[in-house]
Protein backbone atom coordinates (compact mmCIF):
# COMPACT_ATOMS: atom_id res chain seq x y z
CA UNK A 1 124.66 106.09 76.10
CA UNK A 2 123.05 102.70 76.46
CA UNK A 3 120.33 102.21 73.76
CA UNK A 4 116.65 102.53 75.53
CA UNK A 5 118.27 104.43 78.46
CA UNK A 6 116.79 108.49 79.13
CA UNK A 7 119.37 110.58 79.51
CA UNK A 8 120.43 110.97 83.54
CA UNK A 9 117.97 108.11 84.25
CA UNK A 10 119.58 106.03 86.77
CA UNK A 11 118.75 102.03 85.78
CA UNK A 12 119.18 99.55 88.47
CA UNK A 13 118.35 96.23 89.26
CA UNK A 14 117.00 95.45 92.74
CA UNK A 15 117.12 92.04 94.37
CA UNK A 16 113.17 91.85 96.44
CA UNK A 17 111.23 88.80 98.65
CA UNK A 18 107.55 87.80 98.58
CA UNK A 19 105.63 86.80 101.12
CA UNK A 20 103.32 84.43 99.85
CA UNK A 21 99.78 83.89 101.25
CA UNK A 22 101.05 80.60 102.81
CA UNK A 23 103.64 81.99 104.45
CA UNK A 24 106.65 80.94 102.18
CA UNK A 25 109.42 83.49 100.81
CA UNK A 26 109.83 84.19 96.74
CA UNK A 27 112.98 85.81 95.93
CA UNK A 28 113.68 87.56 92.43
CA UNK A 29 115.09 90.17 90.35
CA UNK A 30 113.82 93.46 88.79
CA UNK A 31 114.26 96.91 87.41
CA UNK A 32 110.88 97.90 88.88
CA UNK A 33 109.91 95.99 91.94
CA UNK A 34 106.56 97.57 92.20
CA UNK A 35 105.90 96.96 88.90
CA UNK A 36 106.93 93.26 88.66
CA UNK A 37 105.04 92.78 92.48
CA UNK A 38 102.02 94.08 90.56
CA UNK A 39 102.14 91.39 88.10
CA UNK A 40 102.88 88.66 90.71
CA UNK A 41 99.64 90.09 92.44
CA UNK A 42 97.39 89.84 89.20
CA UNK A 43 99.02 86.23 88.55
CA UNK A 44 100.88 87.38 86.19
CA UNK A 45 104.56 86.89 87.24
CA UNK A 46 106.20 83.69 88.60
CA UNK A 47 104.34 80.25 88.22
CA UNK A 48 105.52 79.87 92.25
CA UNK A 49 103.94 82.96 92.88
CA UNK A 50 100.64 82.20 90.74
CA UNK A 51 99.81 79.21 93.10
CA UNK A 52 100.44 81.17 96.46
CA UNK A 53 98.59 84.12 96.24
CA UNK A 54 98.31 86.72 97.97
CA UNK A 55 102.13 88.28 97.68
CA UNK A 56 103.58 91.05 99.69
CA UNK A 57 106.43 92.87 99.34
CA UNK A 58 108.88 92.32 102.46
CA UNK A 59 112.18 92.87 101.14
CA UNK A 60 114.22 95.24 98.84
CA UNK A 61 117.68 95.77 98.03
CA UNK A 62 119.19 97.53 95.43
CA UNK A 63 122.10 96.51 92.83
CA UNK A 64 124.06 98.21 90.18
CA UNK A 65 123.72 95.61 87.26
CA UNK A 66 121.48 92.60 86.41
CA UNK A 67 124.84 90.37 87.08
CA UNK A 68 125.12 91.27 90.94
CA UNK A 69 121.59 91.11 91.62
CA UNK A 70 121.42 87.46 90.29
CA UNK A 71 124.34 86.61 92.36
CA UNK A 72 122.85 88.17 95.29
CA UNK A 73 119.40 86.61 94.76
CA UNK A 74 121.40 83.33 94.87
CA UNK A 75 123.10 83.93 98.11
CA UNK A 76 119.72 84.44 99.50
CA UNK A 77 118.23 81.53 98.10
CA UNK A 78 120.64 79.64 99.47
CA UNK A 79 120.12 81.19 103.15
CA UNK A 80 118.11 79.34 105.63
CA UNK A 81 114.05 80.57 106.33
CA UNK A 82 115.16 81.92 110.01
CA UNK A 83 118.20 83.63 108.32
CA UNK A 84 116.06 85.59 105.84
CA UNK A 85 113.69 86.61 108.40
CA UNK A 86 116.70 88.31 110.30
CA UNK A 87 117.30 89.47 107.11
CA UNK A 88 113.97 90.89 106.17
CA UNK A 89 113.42 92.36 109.74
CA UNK A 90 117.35 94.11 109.47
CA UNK A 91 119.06 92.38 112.18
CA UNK A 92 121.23 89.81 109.71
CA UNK A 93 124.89 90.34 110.21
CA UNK A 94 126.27 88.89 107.37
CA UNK A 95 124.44 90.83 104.33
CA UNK A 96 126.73 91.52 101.81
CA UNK A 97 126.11 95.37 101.88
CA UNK A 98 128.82 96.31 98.99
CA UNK A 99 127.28 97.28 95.88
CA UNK A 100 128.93 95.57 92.67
């Protein structure tokens, strides 16, 4: 058993987007989304996120290991502002859906 881990606890890494309170999209990693959105919200998280308060959870996908969701959170970063809306309102075609 991984050191840290509680026995049959599950621990995965989810790939999530911000909307920030001017309208632009912050993508990151985390074990615990609501838990890392809670420190964006207090100021606490990403420097981005610190000047473009308020922040709101829009987006969510879960990934097996820390590895795939940084690769994922790079394909979306890469993606253009009307492709992650698709995204974000479930109507993008070409989401990588496989779970590494």
């Amino acid at each position: 058993m991984i050191r840290g881990m509680k026995k049959g606890r599950k621990r995965e890494w989810a790939v999530y987007i911000l909307r920030c309170g001017d309208g632009s999209l912050y993508t990151g990693i985390a074990k615990d989304v609501a838990a890392r959105v809670e420190r964006h919200r207090r100021g606490k998280g990403a420097a981005y996120t610190r000047t473009h308060l308020p922040v709101r959870l829009v987006y969510q996908e879960p990934r097996r290991t820390r590895s795939s969701a940084l690769i994922r959170e790079a394909q979306i970063k890469r993606m253009s502002r009307s492709s992650k809306k698709k995204m974000i309102c479930g109507r993008y075609a070409g989401i990588d859906k496989i779970q590494n």
